[in-house]
Protein backbone atom coordinates (compact mmCIF):
# COMPACT_ATOMS: atom_id res chain seq x y z
CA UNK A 1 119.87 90.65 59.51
CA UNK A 2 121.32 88.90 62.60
CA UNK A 3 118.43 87.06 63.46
CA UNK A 4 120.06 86.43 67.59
CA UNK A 5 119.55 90.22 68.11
CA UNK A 6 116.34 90.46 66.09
CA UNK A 7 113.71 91.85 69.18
CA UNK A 8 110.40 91.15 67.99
CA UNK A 9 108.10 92.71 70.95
CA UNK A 10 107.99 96.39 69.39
CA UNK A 11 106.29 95.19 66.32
CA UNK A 12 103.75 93.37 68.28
CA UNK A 13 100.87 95.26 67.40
CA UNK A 14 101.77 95.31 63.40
CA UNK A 15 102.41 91.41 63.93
CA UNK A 16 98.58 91.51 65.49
CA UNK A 17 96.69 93.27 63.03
CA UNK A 18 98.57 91.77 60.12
CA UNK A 19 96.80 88.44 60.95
CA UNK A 20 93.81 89.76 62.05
CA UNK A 21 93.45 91.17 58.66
CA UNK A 22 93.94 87.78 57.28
CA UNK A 23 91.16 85.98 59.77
CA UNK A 24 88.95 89.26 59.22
CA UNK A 25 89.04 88.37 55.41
CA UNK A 26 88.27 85.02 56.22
CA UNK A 27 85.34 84.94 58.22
CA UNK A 28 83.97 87.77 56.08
CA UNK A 29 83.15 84.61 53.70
CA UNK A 30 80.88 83.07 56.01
CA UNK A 31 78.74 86.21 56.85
CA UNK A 32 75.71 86.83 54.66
CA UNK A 33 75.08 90.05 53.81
CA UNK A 34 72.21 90.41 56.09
CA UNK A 35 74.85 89.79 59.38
CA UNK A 36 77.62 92.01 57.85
CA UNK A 37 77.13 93.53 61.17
CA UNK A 38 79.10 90.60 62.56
CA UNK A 39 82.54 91.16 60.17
CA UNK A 40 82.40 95.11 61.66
CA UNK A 41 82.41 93.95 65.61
CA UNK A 42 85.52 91.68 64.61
CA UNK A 43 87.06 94.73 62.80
CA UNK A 44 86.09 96.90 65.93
CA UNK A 45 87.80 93.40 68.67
CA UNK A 46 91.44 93.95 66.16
CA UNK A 47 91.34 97.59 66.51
CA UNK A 48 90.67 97.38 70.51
CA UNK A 49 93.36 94.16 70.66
CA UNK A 50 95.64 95.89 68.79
CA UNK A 51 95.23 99.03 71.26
CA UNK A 52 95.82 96.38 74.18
CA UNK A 53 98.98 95.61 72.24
CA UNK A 54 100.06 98.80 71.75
CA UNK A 55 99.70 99.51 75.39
CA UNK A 56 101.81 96.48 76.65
CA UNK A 57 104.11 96.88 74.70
CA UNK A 58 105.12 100.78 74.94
CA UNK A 59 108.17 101.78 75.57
CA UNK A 60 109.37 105.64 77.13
CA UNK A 61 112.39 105.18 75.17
CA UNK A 62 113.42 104.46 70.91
CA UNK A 63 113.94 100.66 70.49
CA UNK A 64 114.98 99.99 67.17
CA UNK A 65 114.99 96.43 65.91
CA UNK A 66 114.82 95.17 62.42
CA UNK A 67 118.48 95.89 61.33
CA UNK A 68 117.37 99.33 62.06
CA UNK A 69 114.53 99.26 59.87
CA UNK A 70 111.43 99.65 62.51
CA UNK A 71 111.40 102.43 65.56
CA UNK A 72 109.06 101.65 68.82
CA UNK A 73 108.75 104.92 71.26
CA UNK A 74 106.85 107.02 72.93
CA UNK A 75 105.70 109.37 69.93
CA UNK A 76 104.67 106.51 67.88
CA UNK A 77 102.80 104.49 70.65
CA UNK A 78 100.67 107.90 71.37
CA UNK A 79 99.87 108.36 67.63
CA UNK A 80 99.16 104.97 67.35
CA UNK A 81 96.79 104.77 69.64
CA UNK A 82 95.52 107.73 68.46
CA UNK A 83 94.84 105.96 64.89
CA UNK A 84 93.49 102.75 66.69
CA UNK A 85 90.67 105.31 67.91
CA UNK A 86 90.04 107.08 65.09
CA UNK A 87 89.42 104.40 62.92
CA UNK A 88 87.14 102.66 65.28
CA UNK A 89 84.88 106.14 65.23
CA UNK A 90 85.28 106.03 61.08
CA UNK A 91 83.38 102.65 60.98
CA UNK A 92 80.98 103.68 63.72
CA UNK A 93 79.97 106.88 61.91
CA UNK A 94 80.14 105.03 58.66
CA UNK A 95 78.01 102.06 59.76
CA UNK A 96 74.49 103.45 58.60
CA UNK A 97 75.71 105.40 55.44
CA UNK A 98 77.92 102.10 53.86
CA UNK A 99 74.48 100.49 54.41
CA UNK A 100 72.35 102.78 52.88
CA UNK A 101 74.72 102.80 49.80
CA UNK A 102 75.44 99.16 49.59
CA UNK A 103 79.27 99.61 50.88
CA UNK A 104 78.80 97.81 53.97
CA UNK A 105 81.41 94.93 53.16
CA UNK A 106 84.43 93.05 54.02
CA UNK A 107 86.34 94.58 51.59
CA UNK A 108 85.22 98.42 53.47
CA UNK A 109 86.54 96.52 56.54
CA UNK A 110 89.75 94.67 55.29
CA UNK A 111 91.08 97.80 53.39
CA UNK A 112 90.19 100.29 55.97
CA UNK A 113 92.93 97.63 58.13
CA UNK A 114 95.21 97.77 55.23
CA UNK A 115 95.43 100.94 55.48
CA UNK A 116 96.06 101.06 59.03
CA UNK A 117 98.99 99.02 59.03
CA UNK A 118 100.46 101.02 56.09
CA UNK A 119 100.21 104.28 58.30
CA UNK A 120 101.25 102.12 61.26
CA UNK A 121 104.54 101.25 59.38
CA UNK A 122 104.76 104.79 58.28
CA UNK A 123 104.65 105.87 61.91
CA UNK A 124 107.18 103.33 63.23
CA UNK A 125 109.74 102.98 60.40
CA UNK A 126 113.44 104.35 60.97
CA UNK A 127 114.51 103.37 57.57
CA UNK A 128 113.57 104.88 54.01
CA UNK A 129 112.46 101.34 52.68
CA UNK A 130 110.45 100.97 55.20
CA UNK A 131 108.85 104.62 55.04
CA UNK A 132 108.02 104.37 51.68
CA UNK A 133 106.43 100.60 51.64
CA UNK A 134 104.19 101.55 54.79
CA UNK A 135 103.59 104.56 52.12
CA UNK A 136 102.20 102.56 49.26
CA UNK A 137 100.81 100.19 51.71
CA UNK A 138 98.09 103.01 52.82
CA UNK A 139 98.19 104.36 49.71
CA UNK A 140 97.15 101.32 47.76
CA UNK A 141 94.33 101.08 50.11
CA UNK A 142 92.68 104.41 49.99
CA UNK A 143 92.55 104.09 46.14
CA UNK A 144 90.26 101.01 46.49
CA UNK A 145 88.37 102.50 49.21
CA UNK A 146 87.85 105.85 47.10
CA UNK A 147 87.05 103.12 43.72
CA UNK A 148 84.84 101.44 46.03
CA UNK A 149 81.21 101.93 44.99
CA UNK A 150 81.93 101.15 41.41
CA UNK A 151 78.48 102.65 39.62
CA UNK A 152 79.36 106.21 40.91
CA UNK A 153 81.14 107.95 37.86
CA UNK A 154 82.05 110.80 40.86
CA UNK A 155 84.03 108.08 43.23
CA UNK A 156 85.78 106.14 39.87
CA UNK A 157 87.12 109.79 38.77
CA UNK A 158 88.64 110.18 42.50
CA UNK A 159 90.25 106.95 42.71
CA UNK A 160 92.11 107.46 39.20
CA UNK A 161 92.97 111.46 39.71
CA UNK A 162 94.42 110.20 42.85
CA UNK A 163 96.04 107.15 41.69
CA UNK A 164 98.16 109.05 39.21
CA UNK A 165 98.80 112.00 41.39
CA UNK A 166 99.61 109.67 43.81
CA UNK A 167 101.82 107.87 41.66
CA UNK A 168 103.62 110.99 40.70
CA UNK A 169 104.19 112.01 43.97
CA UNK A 170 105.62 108.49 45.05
CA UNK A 171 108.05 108.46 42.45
CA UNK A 172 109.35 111.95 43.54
CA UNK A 173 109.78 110.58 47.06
CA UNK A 174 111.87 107.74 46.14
CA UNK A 175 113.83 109.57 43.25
CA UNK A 176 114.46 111.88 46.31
CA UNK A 177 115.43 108.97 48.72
CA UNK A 178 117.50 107.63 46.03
CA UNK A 179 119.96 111.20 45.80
CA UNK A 180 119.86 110.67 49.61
CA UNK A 181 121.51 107.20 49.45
CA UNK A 182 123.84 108.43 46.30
CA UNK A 183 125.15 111.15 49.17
CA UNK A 184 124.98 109.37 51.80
CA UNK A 185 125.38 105.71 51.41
CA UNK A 186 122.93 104.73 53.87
CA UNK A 187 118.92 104.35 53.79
CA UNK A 188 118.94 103.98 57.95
CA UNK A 189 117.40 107.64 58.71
CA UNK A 190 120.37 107.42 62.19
CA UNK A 191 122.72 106.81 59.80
CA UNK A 192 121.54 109.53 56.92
CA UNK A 193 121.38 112.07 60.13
CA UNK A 194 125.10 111.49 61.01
CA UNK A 195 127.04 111.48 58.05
CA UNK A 196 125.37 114.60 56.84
CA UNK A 197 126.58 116.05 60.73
CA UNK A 198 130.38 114.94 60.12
CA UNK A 199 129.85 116.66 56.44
CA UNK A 200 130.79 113.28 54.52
CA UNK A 201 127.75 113.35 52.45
CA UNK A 202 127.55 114.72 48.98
CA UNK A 203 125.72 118.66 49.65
CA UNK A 204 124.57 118.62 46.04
CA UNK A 205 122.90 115.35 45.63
CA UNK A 206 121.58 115.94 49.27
CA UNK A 207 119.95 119.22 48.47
CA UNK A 208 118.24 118.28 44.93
CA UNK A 209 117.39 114.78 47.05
CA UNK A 210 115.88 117.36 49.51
CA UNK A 211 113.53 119.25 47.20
CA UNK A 212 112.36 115.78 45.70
CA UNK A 213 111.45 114.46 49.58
CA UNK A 214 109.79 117.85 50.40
CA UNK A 215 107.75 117.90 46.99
CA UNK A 216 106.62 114.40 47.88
CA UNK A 217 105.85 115.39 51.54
CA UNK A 218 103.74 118.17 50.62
CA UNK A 219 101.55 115.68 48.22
CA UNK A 220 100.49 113.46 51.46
CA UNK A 221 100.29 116.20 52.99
CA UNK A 222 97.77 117.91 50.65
CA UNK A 223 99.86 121.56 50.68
CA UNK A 224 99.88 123.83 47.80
CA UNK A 225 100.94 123.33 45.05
CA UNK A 226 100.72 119.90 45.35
CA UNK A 227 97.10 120.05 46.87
CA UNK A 228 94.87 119.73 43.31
CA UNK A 229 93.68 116.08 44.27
CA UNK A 230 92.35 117.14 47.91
CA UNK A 231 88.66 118.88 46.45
CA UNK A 232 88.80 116.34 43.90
CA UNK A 233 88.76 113.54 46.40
CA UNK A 234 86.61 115.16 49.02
CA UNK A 235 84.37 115.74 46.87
CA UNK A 236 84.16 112.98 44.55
CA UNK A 237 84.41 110.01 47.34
CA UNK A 238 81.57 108.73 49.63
CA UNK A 239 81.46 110.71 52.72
CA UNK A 240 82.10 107.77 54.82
CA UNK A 241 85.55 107.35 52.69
CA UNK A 242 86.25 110.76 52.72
CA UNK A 243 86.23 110.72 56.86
CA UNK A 244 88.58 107.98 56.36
CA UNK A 245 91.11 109.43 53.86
CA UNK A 246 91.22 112.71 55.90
CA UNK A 247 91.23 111.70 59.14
CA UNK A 248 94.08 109.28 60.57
CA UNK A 249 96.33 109.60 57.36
CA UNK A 250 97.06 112.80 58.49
CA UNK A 251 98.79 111.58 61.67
CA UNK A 252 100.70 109.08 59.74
CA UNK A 253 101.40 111.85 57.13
CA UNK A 254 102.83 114.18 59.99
CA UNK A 255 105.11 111.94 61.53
CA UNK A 256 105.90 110.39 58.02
CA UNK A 257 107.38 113.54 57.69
CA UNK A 258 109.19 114.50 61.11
CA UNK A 259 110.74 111.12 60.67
CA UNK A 260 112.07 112.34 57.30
CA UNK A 261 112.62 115.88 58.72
CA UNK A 262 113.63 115.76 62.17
CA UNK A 263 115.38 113.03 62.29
CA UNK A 264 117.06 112.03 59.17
CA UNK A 265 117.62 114.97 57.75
CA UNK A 266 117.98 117.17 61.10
CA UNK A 267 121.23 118.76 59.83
CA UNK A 268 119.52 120.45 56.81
CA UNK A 269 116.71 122.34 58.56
CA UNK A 270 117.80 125.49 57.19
CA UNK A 271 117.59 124.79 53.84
CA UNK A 272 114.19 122.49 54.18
CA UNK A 273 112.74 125.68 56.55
CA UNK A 274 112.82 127.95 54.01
CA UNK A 275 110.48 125.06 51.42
CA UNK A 276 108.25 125.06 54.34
CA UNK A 277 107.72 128.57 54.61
CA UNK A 278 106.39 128.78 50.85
CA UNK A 279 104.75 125.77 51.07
CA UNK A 280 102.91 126.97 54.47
CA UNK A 281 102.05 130.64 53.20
CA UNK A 282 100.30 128.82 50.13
CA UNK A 283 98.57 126.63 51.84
CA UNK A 284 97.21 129.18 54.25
CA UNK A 285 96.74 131.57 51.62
CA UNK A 286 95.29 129.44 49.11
CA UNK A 287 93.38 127.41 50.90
CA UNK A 288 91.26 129.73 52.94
CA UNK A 289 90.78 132.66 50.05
CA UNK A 290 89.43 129.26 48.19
CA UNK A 291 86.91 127.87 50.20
CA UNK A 292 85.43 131.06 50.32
CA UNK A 293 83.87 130.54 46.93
CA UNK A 294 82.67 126.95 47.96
CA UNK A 295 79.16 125.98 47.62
CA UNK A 296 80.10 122.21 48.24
CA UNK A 297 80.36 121.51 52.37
CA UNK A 298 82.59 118.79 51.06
CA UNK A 299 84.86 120.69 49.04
CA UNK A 300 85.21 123.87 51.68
CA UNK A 301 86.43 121.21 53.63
CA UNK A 302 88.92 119.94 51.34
CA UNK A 303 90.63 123.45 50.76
CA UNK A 304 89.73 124.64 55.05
CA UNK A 305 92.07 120.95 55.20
CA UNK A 306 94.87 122.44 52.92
CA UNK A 307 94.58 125.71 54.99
CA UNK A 308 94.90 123.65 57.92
CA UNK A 309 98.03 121.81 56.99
CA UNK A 310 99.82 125.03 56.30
CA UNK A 311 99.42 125.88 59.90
CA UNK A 312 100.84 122.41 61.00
CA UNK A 313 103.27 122.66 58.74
CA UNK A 314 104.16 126.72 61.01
CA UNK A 315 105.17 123.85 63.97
CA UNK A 316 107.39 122.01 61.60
CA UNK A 317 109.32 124.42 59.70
CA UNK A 318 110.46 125.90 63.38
CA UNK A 319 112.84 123.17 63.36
CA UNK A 320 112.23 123.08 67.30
CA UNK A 321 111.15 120.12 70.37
CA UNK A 322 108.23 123.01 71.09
CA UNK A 323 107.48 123.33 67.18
CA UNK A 324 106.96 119.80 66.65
CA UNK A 325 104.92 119.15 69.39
CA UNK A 326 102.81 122.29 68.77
CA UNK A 327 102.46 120.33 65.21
CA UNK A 328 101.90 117.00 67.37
CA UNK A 329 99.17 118.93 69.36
CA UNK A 330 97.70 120.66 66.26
CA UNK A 331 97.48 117.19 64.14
CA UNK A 332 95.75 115.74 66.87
CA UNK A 333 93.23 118.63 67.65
CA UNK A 334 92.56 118.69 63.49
CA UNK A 335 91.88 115.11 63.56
CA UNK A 336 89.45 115.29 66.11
CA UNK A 337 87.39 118.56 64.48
CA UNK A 338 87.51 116.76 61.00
CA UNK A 339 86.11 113.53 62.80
CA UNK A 340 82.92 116.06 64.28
CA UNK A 341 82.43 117.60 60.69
CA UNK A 342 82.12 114.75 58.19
CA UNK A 343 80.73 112.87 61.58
CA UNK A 344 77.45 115.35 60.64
CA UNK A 345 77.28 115.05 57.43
CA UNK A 346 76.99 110.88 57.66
CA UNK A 347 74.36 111.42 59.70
CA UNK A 348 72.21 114.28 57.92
CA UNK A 349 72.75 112.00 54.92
CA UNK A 350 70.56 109.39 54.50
CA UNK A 351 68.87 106.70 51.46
CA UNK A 352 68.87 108.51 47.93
CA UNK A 353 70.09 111.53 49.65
CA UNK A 354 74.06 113.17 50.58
CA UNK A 355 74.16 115.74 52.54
CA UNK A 356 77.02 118.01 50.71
CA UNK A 357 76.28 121.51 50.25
CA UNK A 358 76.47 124.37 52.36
CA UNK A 359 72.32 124.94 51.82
CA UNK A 360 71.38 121.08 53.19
CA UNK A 361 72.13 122.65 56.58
CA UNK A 362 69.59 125.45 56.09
CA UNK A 363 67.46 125.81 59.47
CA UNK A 364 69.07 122.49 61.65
CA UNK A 365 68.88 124.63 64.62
CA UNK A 366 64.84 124.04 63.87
CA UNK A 367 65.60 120.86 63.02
CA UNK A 368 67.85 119.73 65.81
CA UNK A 369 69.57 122.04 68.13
CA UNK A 370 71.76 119.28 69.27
CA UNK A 371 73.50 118.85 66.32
CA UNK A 372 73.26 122.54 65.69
CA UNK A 373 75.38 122.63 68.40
CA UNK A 374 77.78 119.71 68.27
CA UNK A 375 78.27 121.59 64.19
CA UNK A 376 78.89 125.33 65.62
CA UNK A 377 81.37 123.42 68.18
CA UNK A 378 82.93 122.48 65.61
CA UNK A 379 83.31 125.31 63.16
CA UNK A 380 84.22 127.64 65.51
CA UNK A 381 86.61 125.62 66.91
CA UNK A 382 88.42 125.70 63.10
CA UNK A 383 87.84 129.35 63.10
CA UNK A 384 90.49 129.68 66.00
CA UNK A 385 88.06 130.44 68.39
CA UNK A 386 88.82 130.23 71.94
CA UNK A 387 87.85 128.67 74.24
CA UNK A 388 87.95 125.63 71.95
CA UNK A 389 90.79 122.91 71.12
CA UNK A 390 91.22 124.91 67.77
CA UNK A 391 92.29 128.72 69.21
CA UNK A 392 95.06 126.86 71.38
CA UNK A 393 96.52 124.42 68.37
CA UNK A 394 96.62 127.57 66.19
CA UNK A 395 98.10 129.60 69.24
CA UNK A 396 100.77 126.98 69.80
CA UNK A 397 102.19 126.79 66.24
CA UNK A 398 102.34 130.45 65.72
CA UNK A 399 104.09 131.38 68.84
CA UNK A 400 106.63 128.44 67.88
CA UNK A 401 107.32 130.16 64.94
CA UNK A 402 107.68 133.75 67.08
CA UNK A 403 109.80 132.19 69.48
CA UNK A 404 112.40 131.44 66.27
CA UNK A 405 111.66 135.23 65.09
CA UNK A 406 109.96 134.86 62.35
CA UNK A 407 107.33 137.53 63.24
CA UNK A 408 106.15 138.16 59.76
CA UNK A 409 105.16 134.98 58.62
CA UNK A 410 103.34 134.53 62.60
CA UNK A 411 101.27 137.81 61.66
CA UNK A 412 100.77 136.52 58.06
CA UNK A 413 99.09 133.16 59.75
CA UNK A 414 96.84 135.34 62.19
CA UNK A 415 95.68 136.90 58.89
CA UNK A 416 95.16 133.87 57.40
CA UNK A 417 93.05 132.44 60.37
CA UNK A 418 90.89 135.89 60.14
CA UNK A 419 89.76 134.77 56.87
CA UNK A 420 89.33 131.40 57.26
CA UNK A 421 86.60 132.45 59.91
CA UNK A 422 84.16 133.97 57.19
CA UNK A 423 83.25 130.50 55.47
CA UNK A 424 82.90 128.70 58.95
CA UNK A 425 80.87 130.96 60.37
CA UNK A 426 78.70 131.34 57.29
CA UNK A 427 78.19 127.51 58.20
CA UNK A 428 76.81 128.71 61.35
CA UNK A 429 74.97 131.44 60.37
CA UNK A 430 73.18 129.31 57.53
CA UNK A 431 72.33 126.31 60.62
CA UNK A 432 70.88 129.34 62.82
CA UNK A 433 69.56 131.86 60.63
CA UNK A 434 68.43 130.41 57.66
CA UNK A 435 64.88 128.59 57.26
CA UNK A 436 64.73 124.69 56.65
CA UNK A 437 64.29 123.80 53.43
CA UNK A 438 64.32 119.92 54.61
CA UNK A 439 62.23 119.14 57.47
CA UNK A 440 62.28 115.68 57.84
CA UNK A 441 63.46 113.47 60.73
CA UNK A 442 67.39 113.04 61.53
CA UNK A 443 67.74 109.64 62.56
CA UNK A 444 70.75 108.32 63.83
CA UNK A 445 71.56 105.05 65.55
CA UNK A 446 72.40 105.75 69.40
CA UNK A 447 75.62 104.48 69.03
CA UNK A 448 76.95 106.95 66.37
CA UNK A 449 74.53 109.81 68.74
CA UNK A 450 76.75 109.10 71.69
CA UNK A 451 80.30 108.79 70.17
CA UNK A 452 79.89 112.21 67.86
CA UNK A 453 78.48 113.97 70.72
CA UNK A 454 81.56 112.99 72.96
CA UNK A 455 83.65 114.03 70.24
CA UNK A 456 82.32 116.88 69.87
CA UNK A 457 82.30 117.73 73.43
CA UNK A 458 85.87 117.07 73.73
CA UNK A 459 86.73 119.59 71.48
CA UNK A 460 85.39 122.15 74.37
CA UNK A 461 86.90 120.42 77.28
CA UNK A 462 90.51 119.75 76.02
CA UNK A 463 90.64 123.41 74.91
CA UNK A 464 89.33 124.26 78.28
CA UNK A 465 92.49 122.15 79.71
CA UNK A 466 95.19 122.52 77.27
CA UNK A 467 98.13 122.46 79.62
CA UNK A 468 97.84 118.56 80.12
CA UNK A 469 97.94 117.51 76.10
CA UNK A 470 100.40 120.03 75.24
CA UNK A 471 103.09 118.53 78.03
CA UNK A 472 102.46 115.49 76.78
CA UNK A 473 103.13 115.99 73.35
CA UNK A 474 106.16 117.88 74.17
CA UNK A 475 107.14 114.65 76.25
CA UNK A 476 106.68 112.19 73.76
CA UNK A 477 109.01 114.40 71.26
CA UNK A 478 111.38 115.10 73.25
CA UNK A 479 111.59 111.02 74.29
CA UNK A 480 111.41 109.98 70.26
CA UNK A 481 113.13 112.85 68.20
CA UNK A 482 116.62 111.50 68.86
CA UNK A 483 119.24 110.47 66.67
CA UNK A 484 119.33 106.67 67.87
């Protein structure tokens, strides 16, 4: 590295919350358990300073620094900031149910960080070192925060199904990165992209390289058939965990993989399209005809999520600027209906009780028609159904798809989305039809009231104006997804 050229202002915000982890950890020490309160408003001040940071430091054009190794532009910054905001709402709607369960502790609050700056390396790196250790940095995180209530035989089963899945699908990744270098001679994803375009890499270490990366892509991802941890997980974790593992990973996941993708391995997009296809019909497929059977809210989730990620995946495999922001848009819009969904079952859970099956929602509309509400927002919005933030992220990835020809597979998707609508309506129809079983009080601190209700909301007003996150998304893409 020639430290005279080495720009440090793009990693600002890593730099940032890499020591406020470390002062986080430390004052943790000095809070009692009784003020733990204290340890989540510093974890709330890093997330809002590393925003800040974020924000000065953004750039409308790639800056690469690090001998290549780390990417700052406009993509990034955006999905950043995204993450920054999602996590903050994770601790908020977590705040009542870690307490309850006796999870409300540094260690929540430290890893949860950890696992931030993994995905914020993921999000950021140009290099496949540097993919794969912001990787196993968020990876090695969300196995202690799955692990972390220790007398719960459900949560210790997670963390080790998922440890050696995990595990398994790591070392695909790198055996996969490995053929990569063997062909190409590089690890720089700029580099990778343009000796594969003059045709001086190796084509059959580069495709068996290929199928390794796209096996290990589809594990983070949670697509069939590498999707048998996501129910397990789901299920098995505490709800507040749960939020977190599904929630901003899956930004980091997406551009994890247009990094790999669209940018490093650009040139091979017909032979990494067709993968996609199967893995997307699977997923779609699978995953909906699944969660049909599910009596578990928790676990129709999981498999709804693997559904889900075949249709982001539709933007992806079109190999296309309007593709991968459709899969931009539709990532974000996901993130924000899975955030509204677990969001309501933190806060019908309470002491010596988890709200996790279908029939704990029996009669809320007697209950509370607010959250009645704020819940049918939401699962009609992951039906597809218009006009909510769902029907247009759905919309946008299949016509991608159409505009590349691939009609079938776009009418195979609409399918798909048909049948997906059964078990989230069935959600509804048990919240409005069915009598309460459970009539007690829903009590839920104001803050947590106010920040799932605007979530919830905004699921209605940004798929009443569409036009204005779409254009940006295509903006940022076409501003990052450059060979640089």
């Amino acid at each position: 590295m020639n430290w005279a050229d080495l720009n440090l202002i793009p990693a600002i915000p890593e730099m940032f919350l890499a020591g406020a982890i470390l002062f986080v950890l430390m004052a943790d020490l000095f809070v009692s358990d009784e003020k733990r309160g204290i340890t989540l408003g510093l974890t709330l001040l890093t997330l809002l300073g590393a925003a800040v940071a974020q924000v000065m430091t953004f750039s409308s054009q790639p800056v690469v620094t690090f001998s290549g190794m780390f990417v700052a532009d406009p993509m990034g910054g955006v999905v950043k900031l995204a993450m920054y905001a999602v996590t903050a709402i994770v601790l908020i709607y977590s705040r009542q149910y870690t307490a309850d369960r006796q999870l409300f502790k540094g260690e929540y609050f430290s890893l949860a960080l950890f696992a931030l700056l993994g995905m914020n390396l993921m999000v950021s790196a140009s290099h496949f070192l540097t993919l794969y250790m912001g990787l196993e940095l968020l990876s090695l995180a969300l196995y202690s925060l799955i692990a972390l209530q220790r007398e719960s035989v459900k949560a210790t089963e997670a963390a080790m199904k998922y440890f050696v899945l995990g595990a398994l699908a790591s070392g695909l990744l790198l055996y996969g990165i490995s053929m990569v270098y063997g062909a190409t001679g590089s690890l720089e994803l700029a580099t990778v992209a343009k000796s594969i375009a003059a045709h001086k890499a190796n084509d059959v270490l580069l495709v068996f390289g290929l199928v390794f990366i796209v096996a290990g892509l589809s594990f983070k991802l949670g697509a069939v058939p590498f999707h048998m941890w996501v129910p397990d997980v789901y299920h098995g974790a505490p709800t507040s965990v749960t939020l977190m593992v599904g929630a901003a990973p899956k930004l980091a996941a997406f551009v994890f993989t247009l990094r790999i993708l669209a940018q490093g391995l650009d040139a091979l997009v017909a032979d990494w399209q067709l993968m996609l296809v199967i893995v997307s019909a699977l997923s779609m497929a699978i995953g909906n005809v699944t969660a049909i059977v599910q009596t578990n809210i928790k676990r129709m989730l999981a498999y709804s999520t693997i559904s889900h990620m075949g249709f982001l995946l539709l933007g992806v495999l079109a190999g296309t600027k309007v593709g991968y922001s459709a899969a931009l848009f539709y990532a974000l819009s996901y993130v924000l209906m899975s955030l509204v969904s677990f969001g309501m079952l933190l806060a019908l859970s309470r002491a010596g009780f988890e709200c996790e099956k279908v029939e704990d929602l029996k009669g809320l509309n007697s209950r509370n028609s607010w959250y009645a509400l704020l819940m049918l927002l939401t699962m009609f919005s992951m039906a597809g159904i218009p006009p909510l933030v769902g029907f247009y992220a759905k919309f946008a990835v299949i016509k991608a798809i159409v505009d590349i020809g691939m009609i079938k597979l776009a009418i195979f998707a609409v399918l798909m989305s048909v049948i997906g609508a059964f078990y989230y309506l069935r959600v509804v129809k048990t919240m409005y039809f069915d009598d309460a079983e459970d009539r007690s009080d829903i009590v839920v601190r104001g803050d947590m009231k106010l920040v799932l209700s605007l979530n919830a909301l905004a699921l209605l007003v940004i798929g009443l104006l569409p036009e204005r996150a779409l254009e940006l998304c295509l903006q940022v893409v076409r501003q990052s997804l450059t060979v640089i």
